[in-house]
N, C-alpha and C. Protein backbone atom coordinates (compact mmCIF):
# COMPACT_ATOMS: atom_id res chain seq x y z
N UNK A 1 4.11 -28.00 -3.86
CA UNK A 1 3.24 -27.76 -4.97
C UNK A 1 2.56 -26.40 -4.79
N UNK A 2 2.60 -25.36 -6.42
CA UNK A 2 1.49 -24.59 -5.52
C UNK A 2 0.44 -24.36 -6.82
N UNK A 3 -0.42 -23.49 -5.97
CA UNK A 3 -1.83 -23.56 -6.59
C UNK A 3 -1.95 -22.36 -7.07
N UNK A 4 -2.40 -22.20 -8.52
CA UNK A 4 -2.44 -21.16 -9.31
C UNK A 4 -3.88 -20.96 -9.60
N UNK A 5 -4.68 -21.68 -8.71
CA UNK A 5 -6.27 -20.95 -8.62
C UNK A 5 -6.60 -20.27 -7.84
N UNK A 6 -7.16 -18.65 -8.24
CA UNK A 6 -7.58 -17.73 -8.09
C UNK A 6 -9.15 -17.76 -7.58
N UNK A 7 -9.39 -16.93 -6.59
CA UNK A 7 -11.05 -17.11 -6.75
C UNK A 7 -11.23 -15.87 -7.88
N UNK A 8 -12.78 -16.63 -7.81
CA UNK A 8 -13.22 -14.96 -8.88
C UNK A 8 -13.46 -13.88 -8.22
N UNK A 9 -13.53 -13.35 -6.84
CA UNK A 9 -13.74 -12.48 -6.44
C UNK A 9 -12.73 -11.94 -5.81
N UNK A 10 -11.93 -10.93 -6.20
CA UNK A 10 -10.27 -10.64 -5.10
C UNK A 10 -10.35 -10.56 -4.00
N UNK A 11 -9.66 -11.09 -3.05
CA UNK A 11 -9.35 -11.08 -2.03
C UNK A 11 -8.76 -9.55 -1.62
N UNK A 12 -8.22 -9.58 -2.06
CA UNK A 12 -6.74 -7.48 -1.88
C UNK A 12 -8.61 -6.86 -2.89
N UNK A 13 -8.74 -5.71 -2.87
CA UNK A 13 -10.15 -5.02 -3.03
C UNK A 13 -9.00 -3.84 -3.99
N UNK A 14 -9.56 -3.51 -4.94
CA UNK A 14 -9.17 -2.57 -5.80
C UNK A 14 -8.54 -1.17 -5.06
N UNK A 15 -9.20 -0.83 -3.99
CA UNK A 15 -8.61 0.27 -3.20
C UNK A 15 -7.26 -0.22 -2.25
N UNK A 16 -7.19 -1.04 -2.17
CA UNK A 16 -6.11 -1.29 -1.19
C UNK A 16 -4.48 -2.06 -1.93
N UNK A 17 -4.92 -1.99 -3.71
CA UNK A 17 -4.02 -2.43 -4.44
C UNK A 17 -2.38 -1.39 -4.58
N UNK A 18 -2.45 -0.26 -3.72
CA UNK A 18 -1.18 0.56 -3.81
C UNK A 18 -1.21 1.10 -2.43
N UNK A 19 0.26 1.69 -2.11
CA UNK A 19 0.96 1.97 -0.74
C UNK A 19 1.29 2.86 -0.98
N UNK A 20 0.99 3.82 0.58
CA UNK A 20 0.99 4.84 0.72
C UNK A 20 2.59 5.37 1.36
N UNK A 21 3.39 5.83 0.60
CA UNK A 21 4.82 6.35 1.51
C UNK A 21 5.12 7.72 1.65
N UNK A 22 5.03 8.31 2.80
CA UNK A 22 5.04 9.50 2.75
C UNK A 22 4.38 10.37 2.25
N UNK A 23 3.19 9.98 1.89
CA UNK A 23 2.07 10.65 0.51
C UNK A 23 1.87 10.08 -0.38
N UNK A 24 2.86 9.62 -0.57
CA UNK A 24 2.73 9.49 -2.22
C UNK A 24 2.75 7.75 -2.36
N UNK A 25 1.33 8.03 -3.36
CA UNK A 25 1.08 7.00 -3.89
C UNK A 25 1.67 5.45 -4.63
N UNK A 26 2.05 4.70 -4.73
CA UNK A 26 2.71 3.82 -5.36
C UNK A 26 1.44 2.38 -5.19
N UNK A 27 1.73 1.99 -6.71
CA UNK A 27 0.71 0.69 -6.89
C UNK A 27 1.47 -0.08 -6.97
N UNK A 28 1.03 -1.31 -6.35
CA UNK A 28 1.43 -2.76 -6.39
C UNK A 28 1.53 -3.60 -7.49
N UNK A 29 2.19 -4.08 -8.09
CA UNK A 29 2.32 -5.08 -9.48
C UNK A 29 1.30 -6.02 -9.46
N UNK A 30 0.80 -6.96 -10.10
CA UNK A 30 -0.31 -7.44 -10.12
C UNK A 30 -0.07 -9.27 -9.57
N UNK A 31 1.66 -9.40 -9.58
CA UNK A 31 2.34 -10.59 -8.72
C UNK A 31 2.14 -9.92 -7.60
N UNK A 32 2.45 -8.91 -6.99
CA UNK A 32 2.17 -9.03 -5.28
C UNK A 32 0.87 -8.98 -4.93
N UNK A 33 0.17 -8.39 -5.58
CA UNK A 33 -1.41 -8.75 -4.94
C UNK A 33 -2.08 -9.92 -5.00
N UNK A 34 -1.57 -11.00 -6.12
CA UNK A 34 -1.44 -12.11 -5.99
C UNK A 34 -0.84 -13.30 -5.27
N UNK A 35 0.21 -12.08 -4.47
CA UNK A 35 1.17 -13.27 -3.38
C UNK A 35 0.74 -12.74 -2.17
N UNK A 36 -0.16 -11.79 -2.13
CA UNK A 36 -0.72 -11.42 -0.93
C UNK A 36 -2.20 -12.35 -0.74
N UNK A 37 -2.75 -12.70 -1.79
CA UNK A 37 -3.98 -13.33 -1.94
C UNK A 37 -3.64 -14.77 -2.03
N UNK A 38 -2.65 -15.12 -2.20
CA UNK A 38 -2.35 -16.73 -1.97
C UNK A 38 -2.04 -16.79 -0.54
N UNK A 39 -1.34 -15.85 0.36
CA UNK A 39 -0.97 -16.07 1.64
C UNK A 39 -2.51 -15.74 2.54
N UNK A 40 -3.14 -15.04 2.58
CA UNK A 40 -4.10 -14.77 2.98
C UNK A 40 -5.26 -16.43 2.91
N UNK A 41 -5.20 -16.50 2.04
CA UNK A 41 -6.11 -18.07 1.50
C UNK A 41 -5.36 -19.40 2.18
N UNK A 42 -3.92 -19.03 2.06
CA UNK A 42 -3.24 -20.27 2.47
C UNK A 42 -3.25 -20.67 4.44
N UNK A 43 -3.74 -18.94 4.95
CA UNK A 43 -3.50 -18.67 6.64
C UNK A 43 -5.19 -19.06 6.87
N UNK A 44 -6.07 -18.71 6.04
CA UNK A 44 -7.37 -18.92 6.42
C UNK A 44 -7.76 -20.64 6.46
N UNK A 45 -7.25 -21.38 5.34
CA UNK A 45 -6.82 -23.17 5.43
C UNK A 45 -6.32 -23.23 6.52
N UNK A 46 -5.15 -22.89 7.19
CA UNK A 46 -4.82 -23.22 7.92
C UNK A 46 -5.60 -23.53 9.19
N UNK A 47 -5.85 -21.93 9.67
CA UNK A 47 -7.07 -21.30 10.85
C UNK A 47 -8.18 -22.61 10.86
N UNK A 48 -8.78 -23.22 9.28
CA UNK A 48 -10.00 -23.79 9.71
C UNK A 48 -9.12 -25.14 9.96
N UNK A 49 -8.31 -25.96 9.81
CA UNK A 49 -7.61 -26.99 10.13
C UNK A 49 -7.37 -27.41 11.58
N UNK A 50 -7.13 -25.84 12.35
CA UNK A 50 -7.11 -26.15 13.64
C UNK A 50 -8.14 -26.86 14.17
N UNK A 51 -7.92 -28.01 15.28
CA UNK A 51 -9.19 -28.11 16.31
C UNK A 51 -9.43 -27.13 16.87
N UNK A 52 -10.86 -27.54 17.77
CA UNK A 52 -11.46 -26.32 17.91
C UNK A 52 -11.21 -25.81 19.38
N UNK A 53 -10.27 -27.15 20.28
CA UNK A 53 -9.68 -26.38 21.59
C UNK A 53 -8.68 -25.58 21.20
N UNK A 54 -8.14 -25.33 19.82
CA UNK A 54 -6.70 -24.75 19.56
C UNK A 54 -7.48 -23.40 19.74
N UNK A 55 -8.23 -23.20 18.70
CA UNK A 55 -9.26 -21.94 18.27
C UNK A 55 -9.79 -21.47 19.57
N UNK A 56 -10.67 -22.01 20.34
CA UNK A 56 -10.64 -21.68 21.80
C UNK A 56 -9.84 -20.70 22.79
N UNK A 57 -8.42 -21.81 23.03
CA UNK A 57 -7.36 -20.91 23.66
C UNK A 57 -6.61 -20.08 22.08
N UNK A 58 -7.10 -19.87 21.25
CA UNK A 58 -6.36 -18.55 20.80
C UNK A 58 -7.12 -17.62 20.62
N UNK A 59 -8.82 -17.69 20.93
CA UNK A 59 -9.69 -16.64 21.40
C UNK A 59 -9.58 -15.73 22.57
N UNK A 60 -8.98 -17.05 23.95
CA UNK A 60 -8.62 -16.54 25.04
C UNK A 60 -7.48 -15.47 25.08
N UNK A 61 -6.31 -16.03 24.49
CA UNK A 61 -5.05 -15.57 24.77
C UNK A 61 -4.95 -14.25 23.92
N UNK A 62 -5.82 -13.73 22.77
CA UNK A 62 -5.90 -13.10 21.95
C UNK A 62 -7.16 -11.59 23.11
N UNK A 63 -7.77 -12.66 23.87
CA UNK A 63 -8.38 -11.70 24.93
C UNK A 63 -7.63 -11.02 25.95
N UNK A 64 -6.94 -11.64 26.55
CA UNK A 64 -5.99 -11.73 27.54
C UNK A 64 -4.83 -10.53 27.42
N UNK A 65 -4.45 -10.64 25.81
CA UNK A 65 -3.29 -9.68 25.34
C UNK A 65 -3.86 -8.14 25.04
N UNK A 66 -5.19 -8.00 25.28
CA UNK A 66 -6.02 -6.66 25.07
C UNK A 66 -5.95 -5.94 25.78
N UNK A 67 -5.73 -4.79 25.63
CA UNK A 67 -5.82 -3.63 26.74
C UNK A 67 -6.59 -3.01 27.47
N UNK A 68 -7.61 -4.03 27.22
CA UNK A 68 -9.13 -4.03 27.90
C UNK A 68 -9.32 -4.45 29.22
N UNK A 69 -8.50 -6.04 28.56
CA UNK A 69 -8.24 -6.69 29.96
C UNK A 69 -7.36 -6.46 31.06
N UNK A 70 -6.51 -5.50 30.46
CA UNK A 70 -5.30 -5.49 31.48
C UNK A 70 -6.14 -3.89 31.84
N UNK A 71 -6.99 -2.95 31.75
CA UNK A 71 -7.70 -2.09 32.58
C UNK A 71 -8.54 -2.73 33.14
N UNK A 72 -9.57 -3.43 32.95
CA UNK A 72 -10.14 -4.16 33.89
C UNK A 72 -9.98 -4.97 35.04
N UNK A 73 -8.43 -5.52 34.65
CA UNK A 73 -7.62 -6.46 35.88
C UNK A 73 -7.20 -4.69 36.56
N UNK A 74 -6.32 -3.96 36.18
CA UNK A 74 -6.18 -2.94 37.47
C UNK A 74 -7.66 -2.58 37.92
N UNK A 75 -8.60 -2.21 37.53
CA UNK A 75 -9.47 -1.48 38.75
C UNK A 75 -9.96 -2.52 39.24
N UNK A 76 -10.15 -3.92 38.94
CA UNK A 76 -10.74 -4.75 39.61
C UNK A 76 -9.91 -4.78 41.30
N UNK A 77 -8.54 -4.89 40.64
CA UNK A 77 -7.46 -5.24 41.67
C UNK A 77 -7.56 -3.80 42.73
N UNK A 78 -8.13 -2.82 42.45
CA UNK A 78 -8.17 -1.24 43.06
C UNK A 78 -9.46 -1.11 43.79
């Protein structure tokens, strides 16, 4: 089934409605900013669905994969 309700406030922001290739400008049809705003809405449902040990370790592992941590693990290790 899908859902053809919109919020009233866009999700995609008037500036970010066209792509940039090589310079040059090109705008998006008003179906893809709409299939970008249904996927966006449909990943954020999801996100809050998780329990909250899921959310947890994907805070961690999302830490872990940073390049923060992997300088901090060498000089620690130095």
């Amino acid at each position: 089934m899908v859902s053809h309700s919109h919020p009233s406030s866009p999700i995609v922001p008037p500036s970010a409605r066209s792509i940039y290739i090589e310079g040059k400008k090109y705008p998006l049809s008003e179906q893809v900013v709409k299939n970008i705003e249904t996927i966006i809405g449909f990943q954020a449902k999801q996100e809050q669905k998780l329990p909250l040990h899921d959310r947890f370790i994907e805070k961690i592992a999302a830490f872990l994969g940073k390049s923060e941590f992997l300088l901090l693990t060498v000089i620690f290790c130095y």
